[in-house]
N, C-alpha and C. Protein backbone atom coordinates (compact mmCIF):
# COMPACT_ATOMS: atom_id res chain seq x y z
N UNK A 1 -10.07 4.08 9.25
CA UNK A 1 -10.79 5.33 9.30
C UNK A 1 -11.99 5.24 8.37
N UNK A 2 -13.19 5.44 8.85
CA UNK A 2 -14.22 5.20 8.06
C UNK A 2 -14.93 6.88 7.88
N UNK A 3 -14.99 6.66 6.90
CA UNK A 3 -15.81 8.35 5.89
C UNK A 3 -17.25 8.20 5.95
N UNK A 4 -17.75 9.50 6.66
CA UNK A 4 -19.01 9.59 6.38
C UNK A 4 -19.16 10.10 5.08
N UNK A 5 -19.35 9.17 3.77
CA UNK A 5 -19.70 9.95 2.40
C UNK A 5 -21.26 10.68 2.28
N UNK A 6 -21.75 10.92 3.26
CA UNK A 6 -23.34 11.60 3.14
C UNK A 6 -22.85 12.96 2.99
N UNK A 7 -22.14 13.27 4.24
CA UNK A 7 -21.18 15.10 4.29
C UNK A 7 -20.44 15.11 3.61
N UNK A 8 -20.30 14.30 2.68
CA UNK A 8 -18.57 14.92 1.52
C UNK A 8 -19.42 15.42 0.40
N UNK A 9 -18.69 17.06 0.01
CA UNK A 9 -19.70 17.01 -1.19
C UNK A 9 -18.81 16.65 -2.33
N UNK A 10 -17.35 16.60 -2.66
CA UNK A 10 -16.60 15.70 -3.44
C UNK A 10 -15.84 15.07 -2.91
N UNK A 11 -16.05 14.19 -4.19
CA UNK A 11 -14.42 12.55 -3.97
C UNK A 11 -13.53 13.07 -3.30
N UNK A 12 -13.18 14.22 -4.02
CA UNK A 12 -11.89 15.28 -3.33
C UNK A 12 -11.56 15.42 -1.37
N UNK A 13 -13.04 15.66 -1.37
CA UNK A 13 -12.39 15.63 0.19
C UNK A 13 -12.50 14.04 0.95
N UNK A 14 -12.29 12.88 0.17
CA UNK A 14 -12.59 11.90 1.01
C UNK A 14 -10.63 11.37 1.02
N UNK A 15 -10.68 11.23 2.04
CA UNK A 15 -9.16 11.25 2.39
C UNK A 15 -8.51 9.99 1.73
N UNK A 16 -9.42 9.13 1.49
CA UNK A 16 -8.74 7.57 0.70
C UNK A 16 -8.19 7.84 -0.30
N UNK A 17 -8.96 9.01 -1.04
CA UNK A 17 -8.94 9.62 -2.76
C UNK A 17 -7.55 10.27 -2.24
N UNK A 18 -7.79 10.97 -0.96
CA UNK A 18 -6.38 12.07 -1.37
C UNK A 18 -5.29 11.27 -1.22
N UNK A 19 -5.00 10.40 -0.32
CA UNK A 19 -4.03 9.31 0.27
C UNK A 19 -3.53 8.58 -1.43
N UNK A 20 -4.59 8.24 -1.86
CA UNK A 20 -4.30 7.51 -3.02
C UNK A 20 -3.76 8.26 -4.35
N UNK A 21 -3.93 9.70 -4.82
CA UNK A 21 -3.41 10.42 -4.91
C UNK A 21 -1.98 11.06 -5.01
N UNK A 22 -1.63 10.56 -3.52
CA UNK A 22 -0.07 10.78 -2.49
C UNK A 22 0.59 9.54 -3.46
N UNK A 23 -0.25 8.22 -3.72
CA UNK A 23 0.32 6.91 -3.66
C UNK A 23 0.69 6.99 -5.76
N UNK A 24 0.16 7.87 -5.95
CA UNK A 24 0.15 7.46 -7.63
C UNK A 24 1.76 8.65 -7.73
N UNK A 25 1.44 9.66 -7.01
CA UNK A 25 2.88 10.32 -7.38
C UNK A 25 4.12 9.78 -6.92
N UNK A 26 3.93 8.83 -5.67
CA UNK A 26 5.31 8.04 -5.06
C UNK A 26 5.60 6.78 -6.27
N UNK A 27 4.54 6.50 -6.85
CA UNK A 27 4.90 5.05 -7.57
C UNK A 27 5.61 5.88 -9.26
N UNK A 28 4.76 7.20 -9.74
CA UNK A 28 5.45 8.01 -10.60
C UNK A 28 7.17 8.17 -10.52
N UNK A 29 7.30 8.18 -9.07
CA UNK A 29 8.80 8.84 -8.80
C UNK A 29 9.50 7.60 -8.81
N UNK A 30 9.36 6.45 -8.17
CA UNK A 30 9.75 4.86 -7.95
C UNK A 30 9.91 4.50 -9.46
N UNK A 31 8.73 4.95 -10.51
CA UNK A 31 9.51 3.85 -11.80
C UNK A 31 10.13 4.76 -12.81
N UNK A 32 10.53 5.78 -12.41
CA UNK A 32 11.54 6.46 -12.97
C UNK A 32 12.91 5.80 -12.76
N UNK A 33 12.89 5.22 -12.05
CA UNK A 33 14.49 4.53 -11.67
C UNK A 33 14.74 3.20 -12.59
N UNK A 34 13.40 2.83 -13.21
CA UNK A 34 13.13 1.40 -13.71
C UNK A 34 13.75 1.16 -15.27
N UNK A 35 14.42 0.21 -15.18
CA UNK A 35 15.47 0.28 -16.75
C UNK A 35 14.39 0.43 -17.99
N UNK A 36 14.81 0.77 -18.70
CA UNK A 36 14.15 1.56 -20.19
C UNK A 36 13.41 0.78 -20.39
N UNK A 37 14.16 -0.55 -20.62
CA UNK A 37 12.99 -1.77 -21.54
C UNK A 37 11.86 -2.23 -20.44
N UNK A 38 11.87 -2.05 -19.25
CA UNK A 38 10.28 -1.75 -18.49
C UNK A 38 8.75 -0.52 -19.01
N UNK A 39 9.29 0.16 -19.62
CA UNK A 39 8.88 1.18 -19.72
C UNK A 39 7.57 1.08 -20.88
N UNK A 40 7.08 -0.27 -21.44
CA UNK A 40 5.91 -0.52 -21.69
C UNK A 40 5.45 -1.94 -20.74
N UNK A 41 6.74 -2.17 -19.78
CA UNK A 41 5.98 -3.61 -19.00
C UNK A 41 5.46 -2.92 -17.57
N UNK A 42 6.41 -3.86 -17.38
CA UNK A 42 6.20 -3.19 -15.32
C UNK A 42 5.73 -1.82 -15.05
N UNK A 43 6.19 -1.13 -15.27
CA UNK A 43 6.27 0.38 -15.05
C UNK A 43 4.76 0.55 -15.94
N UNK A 44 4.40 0.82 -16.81
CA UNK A 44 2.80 0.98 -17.51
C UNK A 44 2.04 0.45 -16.51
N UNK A 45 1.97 -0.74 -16.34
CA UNK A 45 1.32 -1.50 -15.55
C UNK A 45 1.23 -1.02 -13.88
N UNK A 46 2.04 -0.17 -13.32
CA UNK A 46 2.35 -0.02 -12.11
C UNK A 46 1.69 1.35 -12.31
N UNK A 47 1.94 2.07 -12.82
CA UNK A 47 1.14 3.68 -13.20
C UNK A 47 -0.15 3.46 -13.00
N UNK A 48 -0.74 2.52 -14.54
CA UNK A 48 -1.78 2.17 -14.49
C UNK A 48 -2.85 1.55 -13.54
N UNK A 49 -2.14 0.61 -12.48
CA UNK A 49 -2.86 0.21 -11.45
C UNK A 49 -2.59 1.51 -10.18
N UNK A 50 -1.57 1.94 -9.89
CA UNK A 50 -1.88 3.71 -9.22
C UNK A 50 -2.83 4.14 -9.71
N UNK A 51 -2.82 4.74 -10.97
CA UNK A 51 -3.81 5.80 -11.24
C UNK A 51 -5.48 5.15 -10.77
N UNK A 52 -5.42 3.84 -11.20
CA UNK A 52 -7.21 3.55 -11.41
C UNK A 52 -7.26 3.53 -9.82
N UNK A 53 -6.55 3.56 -9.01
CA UNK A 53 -7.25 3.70 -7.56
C UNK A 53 -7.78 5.08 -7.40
N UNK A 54 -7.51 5.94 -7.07
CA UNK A 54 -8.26 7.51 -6.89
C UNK A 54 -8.98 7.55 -8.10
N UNK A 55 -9.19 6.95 -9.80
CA UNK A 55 -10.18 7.36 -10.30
C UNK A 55 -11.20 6.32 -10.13
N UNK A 56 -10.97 4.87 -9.68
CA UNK A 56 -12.54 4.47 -9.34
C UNK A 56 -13.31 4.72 -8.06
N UNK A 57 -12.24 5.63 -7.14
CA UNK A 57 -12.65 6.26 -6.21
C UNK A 57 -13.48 7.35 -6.41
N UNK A 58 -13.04 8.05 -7.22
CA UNK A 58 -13.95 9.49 -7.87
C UNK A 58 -15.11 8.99 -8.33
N UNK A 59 -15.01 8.02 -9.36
CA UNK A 59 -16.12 7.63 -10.24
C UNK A 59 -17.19 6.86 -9.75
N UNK A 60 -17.00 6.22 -9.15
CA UNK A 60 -17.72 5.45 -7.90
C UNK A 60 -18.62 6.67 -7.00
N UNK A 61 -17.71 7.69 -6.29
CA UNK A 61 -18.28 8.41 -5.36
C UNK A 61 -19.44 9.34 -6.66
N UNK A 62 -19.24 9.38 -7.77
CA UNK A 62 -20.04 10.66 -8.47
C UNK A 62 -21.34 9.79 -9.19
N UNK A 63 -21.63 7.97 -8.78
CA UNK A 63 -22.69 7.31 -9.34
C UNK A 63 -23.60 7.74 -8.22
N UNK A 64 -25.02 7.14 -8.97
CA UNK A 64 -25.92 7.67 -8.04
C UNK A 64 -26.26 6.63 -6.95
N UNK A 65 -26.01 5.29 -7.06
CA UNK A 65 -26.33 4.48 -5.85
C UNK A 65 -25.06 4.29 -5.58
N UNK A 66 -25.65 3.73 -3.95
CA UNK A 66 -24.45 3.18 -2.91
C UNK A 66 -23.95 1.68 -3.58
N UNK A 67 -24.64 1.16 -4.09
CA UNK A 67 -24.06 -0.55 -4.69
C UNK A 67 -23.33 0.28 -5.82
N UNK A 68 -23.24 1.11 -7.01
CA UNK A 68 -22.17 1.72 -7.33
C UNK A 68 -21.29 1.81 -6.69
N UNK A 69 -21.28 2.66 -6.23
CA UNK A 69 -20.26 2.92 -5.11
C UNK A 69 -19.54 1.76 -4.88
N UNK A 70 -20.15 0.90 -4.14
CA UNK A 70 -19.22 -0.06 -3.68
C UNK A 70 -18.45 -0.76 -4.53
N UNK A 71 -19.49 -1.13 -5.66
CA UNK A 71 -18.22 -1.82 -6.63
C UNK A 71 -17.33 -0.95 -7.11
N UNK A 72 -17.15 0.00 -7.32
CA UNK A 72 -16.35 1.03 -7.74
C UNK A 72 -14.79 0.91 -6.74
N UNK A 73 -15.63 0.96 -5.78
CA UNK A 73 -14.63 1.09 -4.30
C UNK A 73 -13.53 -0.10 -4.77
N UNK A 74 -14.29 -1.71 -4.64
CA UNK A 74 -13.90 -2.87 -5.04
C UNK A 74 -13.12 -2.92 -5.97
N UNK A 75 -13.65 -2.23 -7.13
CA UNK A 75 -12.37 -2.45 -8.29
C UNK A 75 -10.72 -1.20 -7.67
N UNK A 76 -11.66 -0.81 -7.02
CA UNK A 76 -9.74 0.12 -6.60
C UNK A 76 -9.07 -0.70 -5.68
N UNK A 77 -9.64 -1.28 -4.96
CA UNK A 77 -9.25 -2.44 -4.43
C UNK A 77 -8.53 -3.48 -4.57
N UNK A 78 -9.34 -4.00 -5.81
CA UNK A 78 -8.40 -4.98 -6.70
C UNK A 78 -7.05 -4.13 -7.30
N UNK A 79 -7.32 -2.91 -7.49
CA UNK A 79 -6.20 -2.14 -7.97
C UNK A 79 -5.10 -2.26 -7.50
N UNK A 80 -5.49 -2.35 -6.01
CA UNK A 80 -4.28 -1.97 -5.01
C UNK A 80 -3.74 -3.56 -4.74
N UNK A 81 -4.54 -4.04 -4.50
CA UNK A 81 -3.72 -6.08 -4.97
C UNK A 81 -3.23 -5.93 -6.01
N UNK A 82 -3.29 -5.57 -7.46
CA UNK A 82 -2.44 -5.53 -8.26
C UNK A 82 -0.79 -4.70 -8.52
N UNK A 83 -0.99 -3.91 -7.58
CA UNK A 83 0.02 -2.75 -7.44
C UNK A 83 1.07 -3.13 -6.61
N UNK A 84 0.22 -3.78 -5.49
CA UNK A 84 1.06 -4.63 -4.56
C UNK A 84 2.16 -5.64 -5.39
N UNK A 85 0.82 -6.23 -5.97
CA UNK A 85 2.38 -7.73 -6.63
C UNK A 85 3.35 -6.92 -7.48
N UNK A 86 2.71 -5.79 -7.92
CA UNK A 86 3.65 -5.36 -9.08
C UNK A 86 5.07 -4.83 -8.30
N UNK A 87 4.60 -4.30 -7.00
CA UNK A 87 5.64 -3.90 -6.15
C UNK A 87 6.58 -4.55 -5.84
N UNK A 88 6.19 -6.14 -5.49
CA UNK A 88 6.85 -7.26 -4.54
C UNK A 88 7.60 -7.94 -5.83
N UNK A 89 7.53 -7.74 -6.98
CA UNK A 89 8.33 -8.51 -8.43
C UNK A 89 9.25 -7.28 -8.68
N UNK A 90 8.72 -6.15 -8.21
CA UNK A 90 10.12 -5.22 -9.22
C UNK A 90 10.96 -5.40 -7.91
N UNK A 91 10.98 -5.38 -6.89
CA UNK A 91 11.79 -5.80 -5.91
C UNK A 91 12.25 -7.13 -6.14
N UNK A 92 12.00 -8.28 -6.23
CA UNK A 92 12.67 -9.31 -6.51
C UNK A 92 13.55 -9.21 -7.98
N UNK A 93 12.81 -8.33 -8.85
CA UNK A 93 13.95 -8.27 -10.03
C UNK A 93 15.34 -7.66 -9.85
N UNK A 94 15.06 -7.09 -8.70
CA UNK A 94 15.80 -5.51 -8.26
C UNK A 94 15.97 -4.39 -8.90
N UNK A 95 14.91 -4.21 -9.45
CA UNK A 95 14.53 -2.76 -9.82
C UNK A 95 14.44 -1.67 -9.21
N UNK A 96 14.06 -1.85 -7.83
CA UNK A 96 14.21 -1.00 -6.50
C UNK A 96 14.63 -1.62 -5.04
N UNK A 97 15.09 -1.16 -4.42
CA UNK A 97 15.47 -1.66 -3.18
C UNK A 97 14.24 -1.38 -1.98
N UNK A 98 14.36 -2.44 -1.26
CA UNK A 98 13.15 -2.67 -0.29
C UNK A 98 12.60 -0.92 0.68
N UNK A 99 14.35 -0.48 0.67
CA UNK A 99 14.14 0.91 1.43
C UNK A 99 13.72 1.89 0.70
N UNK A 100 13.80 2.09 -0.85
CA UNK A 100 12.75 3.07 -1.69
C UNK A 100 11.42 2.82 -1.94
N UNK A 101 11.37 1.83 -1.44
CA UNK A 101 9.37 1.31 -1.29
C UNK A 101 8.90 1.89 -0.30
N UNK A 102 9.62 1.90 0.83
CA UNK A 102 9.05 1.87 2.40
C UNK A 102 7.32 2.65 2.40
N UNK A 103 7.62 3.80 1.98
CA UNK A 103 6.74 4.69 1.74
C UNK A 103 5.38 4.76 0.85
N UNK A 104 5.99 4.01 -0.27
CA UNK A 104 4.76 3.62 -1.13
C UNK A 104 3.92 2.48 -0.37
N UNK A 105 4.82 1.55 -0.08
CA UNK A 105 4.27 0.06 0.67
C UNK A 105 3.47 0.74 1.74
N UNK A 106 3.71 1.47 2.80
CA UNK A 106 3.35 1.94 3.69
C UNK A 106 1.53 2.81 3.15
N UNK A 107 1.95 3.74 2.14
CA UNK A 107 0.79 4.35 1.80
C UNK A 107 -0.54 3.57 1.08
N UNK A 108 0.00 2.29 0.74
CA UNK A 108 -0.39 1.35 -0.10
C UNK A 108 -1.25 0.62 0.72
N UNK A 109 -0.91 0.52 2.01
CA UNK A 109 -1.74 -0.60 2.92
C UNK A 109 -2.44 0.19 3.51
N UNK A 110 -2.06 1.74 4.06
CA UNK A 110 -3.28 2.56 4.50
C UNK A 110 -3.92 3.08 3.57
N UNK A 111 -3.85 3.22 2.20
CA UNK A 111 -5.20 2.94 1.25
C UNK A 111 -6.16 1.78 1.03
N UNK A 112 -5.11 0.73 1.15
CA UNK A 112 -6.07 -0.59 1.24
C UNK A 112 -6.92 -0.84 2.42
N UNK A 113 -6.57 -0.35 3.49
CA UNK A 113 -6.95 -0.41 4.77
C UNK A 113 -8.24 -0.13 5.01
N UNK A 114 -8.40 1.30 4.51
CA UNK A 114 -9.51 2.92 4.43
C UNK A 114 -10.26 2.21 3.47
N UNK A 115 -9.97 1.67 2.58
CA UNK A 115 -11.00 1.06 1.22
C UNK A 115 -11.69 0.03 2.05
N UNK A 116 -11.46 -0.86 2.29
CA UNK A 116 -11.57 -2.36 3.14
C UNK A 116 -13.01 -1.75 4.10
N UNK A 117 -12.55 -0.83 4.85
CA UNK A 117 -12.74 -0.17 5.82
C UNK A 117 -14.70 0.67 5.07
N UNK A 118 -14.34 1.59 4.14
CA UNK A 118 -15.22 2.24 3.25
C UNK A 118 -16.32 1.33 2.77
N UNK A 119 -15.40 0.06 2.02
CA UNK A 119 -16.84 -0.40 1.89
C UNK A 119 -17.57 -1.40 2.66
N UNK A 120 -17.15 -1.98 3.90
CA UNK A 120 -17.41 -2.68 5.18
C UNK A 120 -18.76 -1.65 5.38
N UNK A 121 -18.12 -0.32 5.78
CA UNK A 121 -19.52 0.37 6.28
C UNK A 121 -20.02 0.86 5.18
N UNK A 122 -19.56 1.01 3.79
CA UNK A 122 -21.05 1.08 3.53
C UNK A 122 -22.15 0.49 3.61
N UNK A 123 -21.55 -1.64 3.39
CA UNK A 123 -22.56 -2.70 3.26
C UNK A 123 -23.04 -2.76 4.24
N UNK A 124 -22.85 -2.30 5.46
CA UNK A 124 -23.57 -2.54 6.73
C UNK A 124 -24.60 -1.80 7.23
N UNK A 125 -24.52 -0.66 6.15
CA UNK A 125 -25.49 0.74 6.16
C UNK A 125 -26.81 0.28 5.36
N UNK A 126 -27.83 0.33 5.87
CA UNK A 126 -29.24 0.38 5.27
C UNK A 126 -29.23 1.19 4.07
């Protein structure tokens, strides 16, 4: 799904931001389950790469050029590759089971998707 960001007048209404959003409160609820002594490793780290997706989405959308933008986009990007592995190791530790991901994993790739997607057309835009 590609966003016309010319008609958005905030980050807020661009649906990647809200999707990603959805994705920082599912990963909130997921490392609550995560044993104590995670709780400055994995889990920080898993918050932390949630959260910076919807804020380099915001922060990105509120610079004044489009090459802002895009790198902005890019680093949430990388966010979401990082979030990913963090996902695919607390599962191999068994910290969570493959069926309490479903949802995050799921929201995770249609954020990555929409991003991929976002900044494709922006670079292709004059």
């Amino acid at each position: 799904m590609i966003e016309n960001t010319k008609q958005i007048a905030s980050y807020k209404e661009l649906i990647v931001w809200q999707k990603s959003v959805e994705l920082v409160e599912h990963i909130y609820h997921l490392t609550k389950k995560f044993p104590k002594e995670e709780v400055y490793g994995l889990v920080s780290q898993m918050r932390r790469a949630s959260v910076s997706i919807p804020s380099n989405i915001a922060e990105g959308r509120l610079r004044r050029s489009k090459k802002d933008f895009i790198q902005f986009l890019q680093i949430a990007f990388g966010s979401g590759a990082e979030l990913e592995t963090q996902i695919i190791i607390s599962k191999k530790l068994n910290y969570v089971q493959k069926e309490e991901c479903g949802h995050a994993d799921d929201l995770l790739l249609e954020v990555m998707k929409m991003l991929n997607a976002l900044i494709h057309s922006l670079q292709s835009k004059p």
